[in-house]
PDB file of N, CA and C in Angstrom:
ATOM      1  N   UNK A   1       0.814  -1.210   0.000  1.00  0.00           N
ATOM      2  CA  UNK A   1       0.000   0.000   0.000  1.00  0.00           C
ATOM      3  C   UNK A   1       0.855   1.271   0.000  1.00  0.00           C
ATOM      4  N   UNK A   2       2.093   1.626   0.560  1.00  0.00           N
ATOM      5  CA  UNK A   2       2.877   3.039   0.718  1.00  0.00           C
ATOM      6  C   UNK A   2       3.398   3.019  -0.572  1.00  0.00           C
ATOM      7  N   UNK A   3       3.838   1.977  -0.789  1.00  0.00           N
ATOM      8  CA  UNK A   3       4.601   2.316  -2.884  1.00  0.00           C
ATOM      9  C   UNK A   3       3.254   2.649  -3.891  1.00  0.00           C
ATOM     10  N   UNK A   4       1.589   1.755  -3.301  1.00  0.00           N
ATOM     11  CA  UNK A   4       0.555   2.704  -4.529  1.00  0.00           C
ATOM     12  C   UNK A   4       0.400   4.068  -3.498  1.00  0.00           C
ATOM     13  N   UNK A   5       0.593   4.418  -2.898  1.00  0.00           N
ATOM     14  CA  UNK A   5      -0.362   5.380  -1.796  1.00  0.00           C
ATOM     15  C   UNK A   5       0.869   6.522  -2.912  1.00  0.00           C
ATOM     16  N   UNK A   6       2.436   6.523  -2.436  1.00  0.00           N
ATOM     17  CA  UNK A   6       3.124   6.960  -2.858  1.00  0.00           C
ATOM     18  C   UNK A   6       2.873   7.582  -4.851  1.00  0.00           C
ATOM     19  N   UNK A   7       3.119   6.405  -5.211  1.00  0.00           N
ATOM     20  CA  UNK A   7       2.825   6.879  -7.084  1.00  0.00           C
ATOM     21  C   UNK A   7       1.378   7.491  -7.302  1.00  0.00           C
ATOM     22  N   UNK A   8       0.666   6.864  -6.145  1.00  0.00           N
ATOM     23  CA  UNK A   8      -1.025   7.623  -7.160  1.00  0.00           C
ATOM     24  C   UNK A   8      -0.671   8.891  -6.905  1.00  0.00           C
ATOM     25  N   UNK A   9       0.093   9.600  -5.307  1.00  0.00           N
ATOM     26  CA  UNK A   9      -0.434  10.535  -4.629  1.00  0.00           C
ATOM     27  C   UNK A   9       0.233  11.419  -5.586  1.00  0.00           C
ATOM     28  N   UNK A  10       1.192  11.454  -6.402  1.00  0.00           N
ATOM     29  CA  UNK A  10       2.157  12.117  -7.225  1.00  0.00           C
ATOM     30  C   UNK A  10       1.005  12.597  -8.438  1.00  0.00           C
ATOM     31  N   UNK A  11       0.047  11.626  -8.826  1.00  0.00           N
ATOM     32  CA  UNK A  11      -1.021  12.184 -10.150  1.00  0.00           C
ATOM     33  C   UNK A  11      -2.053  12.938  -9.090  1.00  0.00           C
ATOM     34  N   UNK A  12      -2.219  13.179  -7.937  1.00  0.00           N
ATOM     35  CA  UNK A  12      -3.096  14.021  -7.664  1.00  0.00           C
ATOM     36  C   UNK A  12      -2.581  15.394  -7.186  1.00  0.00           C
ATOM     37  N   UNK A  13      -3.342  16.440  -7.648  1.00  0.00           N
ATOM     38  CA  UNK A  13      -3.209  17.888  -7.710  1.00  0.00           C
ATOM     39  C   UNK A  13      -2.879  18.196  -6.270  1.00  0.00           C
ATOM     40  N   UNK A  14      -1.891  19.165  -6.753  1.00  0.00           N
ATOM     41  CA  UNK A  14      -1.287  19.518  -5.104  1.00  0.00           C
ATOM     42  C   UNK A  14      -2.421  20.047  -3.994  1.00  0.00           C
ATOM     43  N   UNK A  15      -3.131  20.749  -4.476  1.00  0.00           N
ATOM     44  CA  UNK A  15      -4.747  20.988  -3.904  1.00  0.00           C
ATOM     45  C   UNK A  15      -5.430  19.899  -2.809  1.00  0.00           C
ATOM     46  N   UNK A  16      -5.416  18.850  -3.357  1.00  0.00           N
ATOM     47  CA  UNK A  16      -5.909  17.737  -3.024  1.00  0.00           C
ATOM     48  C   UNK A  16      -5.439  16.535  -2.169  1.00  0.00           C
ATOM     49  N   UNK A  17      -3.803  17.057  -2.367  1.00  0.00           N
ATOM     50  CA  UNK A  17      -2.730  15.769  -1.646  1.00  0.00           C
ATOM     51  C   UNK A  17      -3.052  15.143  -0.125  1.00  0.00           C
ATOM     52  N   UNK A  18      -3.435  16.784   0.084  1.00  0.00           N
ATOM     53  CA  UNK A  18      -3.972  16.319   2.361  1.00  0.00           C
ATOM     54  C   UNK A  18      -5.105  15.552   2.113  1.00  0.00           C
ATOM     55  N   UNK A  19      -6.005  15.746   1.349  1.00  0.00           N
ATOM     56  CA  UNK A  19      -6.930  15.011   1.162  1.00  0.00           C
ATOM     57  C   UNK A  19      -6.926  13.369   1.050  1.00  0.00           C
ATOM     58  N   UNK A  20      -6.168  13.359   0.101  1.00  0.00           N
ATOM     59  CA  UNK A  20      -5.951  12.045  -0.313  1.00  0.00           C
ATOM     60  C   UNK A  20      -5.173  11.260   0.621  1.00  0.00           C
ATOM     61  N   UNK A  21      -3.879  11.787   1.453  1.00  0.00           N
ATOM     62  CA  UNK A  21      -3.668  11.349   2.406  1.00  0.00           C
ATOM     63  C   UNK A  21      -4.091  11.279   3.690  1.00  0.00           C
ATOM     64  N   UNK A  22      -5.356  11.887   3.639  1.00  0.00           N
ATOM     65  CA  UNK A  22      -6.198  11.462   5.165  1.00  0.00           C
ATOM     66  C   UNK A  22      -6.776  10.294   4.976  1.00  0.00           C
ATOM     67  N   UNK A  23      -7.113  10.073   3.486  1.00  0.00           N
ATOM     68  CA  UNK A  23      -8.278   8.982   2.737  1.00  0.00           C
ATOM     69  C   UNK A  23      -7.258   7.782   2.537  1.00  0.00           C
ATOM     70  N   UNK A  24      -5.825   8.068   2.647  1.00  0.00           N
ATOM     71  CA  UNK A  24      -4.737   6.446   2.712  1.00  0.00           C
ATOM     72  C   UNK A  24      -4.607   6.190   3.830  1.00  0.00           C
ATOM     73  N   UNK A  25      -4.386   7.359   4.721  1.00  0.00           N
ATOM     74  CA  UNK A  25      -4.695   6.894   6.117  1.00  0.00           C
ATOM     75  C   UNK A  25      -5.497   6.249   6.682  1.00  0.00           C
ATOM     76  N   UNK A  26      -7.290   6.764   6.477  1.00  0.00           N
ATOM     77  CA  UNK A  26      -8.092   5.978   6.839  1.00  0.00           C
ATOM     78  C   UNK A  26      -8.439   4.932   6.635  1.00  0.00           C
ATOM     79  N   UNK A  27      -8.346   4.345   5.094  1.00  0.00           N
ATOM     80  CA  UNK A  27      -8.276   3.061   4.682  1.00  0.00           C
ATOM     81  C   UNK A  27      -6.939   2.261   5.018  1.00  0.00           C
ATOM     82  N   UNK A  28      -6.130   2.877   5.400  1.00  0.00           N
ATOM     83  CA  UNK A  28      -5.111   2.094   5.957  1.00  0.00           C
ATOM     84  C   UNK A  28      -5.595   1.440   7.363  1.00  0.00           C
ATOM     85  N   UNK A  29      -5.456   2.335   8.486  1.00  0.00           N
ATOM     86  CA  UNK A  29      -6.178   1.754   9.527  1.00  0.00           C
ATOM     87  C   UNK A  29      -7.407   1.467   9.542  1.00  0.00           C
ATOM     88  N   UNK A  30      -8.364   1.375   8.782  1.00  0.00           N
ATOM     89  CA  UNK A  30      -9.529   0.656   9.013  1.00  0.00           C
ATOM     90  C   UNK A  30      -9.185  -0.901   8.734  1.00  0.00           C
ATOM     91  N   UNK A  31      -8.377  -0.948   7.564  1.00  0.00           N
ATOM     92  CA  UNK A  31      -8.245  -2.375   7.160  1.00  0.00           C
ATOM     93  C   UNK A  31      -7.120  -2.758   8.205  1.00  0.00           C
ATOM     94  N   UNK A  32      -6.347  -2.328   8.673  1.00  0.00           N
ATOM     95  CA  UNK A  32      -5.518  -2.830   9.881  1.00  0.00           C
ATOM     96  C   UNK A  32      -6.303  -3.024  11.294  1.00  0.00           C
ATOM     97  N   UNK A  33      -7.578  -2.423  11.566  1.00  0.00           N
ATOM     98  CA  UNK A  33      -8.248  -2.811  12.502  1.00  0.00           C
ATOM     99  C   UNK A  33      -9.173  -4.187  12.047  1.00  0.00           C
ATOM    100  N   UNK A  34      -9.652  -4.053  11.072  1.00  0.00           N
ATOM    101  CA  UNK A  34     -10.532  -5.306  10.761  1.00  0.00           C
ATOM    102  C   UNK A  34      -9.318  -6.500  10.798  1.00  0.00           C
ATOM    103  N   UNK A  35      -8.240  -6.282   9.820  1.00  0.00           N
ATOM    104  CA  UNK A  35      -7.537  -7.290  10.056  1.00  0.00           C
ATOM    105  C   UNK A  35      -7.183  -7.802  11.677  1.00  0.00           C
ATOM    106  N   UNK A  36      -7.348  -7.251  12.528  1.00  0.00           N
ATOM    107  CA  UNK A  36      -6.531  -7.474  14.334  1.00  0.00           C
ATOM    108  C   UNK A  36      -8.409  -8.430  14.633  1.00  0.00           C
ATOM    109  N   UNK A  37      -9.283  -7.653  14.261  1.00  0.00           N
ATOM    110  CA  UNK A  37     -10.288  -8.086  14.703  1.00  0.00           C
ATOM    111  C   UNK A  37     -10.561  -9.729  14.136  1.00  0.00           C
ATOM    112  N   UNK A  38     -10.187 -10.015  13.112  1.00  0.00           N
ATOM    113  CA  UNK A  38     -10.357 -11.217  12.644  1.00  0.00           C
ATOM    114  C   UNK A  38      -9.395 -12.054  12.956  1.00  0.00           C
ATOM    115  N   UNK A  39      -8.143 -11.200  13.180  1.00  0.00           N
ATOM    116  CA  UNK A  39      -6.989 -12.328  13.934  1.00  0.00           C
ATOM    117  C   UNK A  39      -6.929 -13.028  15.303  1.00  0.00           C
ATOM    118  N   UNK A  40      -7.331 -11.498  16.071  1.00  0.00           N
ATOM    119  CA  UNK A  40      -6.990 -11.547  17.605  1.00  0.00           C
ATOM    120  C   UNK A  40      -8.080 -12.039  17.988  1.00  0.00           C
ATOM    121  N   UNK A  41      -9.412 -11.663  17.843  1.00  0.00           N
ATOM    122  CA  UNK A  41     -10.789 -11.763  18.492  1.00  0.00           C
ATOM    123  C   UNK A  41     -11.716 -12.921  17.658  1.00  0.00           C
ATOM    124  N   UNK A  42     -11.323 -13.103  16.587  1.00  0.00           N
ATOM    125  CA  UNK A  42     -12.251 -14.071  15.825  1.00  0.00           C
ATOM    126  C   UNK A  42     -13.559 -13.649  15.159  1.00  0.00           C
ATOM    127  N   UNK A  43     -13.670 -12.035  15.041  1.00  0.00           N
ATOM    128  CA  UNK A  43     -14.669 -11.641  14.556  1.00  0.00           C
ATOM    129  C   UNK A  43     -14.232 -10.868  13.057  1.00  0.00           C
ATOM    130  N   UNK A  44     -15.622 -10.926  12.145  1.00  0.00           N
ATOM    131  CA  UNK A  44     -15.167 -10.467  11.221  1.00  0.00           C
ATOM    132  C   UNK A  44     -16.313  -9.386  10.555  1.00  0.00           C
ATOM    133  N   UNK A  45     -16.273  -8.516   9.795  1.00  0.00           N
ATOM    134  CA  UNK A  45     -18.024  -7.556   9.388  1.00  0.00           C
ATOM    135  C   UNK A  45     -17.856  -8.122   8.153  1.00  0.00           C
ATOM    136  N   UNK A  46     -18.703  -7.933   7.070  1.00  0.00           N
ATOM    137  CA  UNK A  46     -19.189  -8.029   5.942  1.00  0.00           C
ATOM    138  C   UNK A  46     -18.169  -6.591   5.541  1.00  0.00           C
ATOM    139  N   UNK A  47     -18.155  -6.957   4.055  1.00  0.00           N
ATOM    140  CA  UNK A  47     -16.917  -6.157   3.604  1.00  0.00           C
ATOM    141  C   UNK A  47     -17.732  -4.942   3.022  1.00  0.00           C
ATOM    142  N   UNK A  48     -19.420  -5.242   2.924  1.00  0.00           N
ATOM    143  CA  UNK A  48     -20.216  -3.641   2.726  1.00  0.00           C
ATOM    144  C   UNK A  48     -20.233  -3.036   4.108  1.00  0.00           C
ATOM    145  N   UNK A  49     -20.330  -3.702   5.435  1.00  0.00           N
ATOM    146  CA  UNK A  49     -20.466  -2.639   6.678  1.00  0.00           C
ATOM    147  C   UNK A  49     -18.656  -2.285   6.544  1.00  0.00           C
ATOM    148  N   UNK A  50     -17.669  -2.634   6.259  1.00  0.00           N
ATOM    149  CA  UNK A  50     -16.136  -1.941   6.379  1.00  0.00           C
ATOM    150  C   UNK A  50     -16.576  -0.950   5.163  1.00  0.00           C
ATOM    151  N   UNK A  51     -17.023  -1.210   4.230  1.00  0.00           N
ATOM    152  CA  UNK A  51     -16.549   0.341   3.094  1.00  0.00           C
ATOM    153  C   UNK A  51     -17.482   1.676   3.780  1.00  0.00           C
ATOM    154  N   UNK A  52     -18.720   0.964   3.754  1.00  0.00           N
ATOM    155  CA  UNK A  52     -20.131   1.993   4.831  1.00  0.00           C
ATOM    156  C   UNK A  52     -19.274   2.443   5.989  1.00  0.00           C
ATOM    157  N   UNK A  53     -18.058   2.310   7.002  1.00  0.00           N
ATOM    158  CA  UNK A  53     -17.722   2.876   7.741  1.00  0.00           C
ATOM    159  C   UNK A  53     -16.899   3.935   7.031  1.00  0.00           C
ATOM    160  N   UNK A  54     -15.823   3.091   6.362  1.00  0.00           N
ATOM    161  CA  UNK A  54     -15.048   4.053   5.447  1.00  0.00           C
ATOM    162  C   UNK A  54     -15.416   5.876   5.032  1.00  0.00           C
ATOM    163  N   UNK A  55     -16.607   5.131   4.252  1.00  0.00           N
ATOM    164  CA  UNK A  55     -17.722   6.665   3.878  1.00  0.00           C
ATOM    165  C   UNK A  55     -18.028   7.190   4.551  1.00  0.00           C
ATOM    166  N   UNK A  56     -18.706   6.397   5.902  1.00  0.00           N
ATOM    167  CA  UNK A  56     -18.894   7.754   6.739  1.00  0.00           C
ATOM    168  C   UNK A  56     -18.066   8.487   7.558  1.00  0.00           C
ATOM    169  N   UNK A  57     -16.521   7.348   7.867  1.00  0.00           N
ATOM    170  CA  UNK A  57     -15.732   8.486   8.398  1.00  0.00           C
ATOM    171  C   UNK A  57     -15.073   9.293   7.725  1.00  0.00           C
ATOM    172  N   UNK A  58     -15.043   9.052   5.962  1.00  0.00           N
ATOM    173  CA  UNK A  58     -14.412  10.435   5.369  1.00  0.00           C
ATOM    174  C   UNK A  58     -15.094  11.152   4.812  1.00  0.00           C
ATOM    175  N   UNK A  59     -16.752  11.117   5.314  1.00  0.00           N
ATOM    176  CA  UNK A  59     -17.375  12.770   5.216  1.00  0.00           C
ATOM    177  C   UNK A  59     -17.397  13.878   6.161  1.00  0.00           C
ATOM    178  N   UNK A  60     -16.135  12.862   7.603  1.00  0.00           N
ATOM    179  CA  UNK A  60     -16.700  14.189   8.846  1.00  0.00           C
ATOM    180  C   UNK A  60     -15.799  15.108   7.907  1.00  0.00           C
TER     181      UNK A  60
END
């Protein structure tokens, strides 16, 4: 993920870069929490309630 996070972030407009890196961030740790949750705890969500969180935490 940091070598695509890295090359995409280079085609997006300097305008936009914080943006996009709040949005690699968040999908970074969301999928690093689901992953701990399915490792450590044995639980897992449906992969529409992980993107539905996704969205709603990058409209605050």
């Amino acid at each position: 993920l940091p070598d695509w996070s890295l090359r995409s972030r280079k085609l997006v407009a300097k305008e936009h870069r914080k943006a996009f890196d709040s949005l690699c961030l968040l999908l970074t740790r969301n999928l690093w929490l689901e992953r701990n949750g399915r490792v450590f705890r044995n639980t897992s969500r449906p992969p529409v309630s992980l993107v539905e969180t996704i969205f709603d935490l990058s409209s605050l």
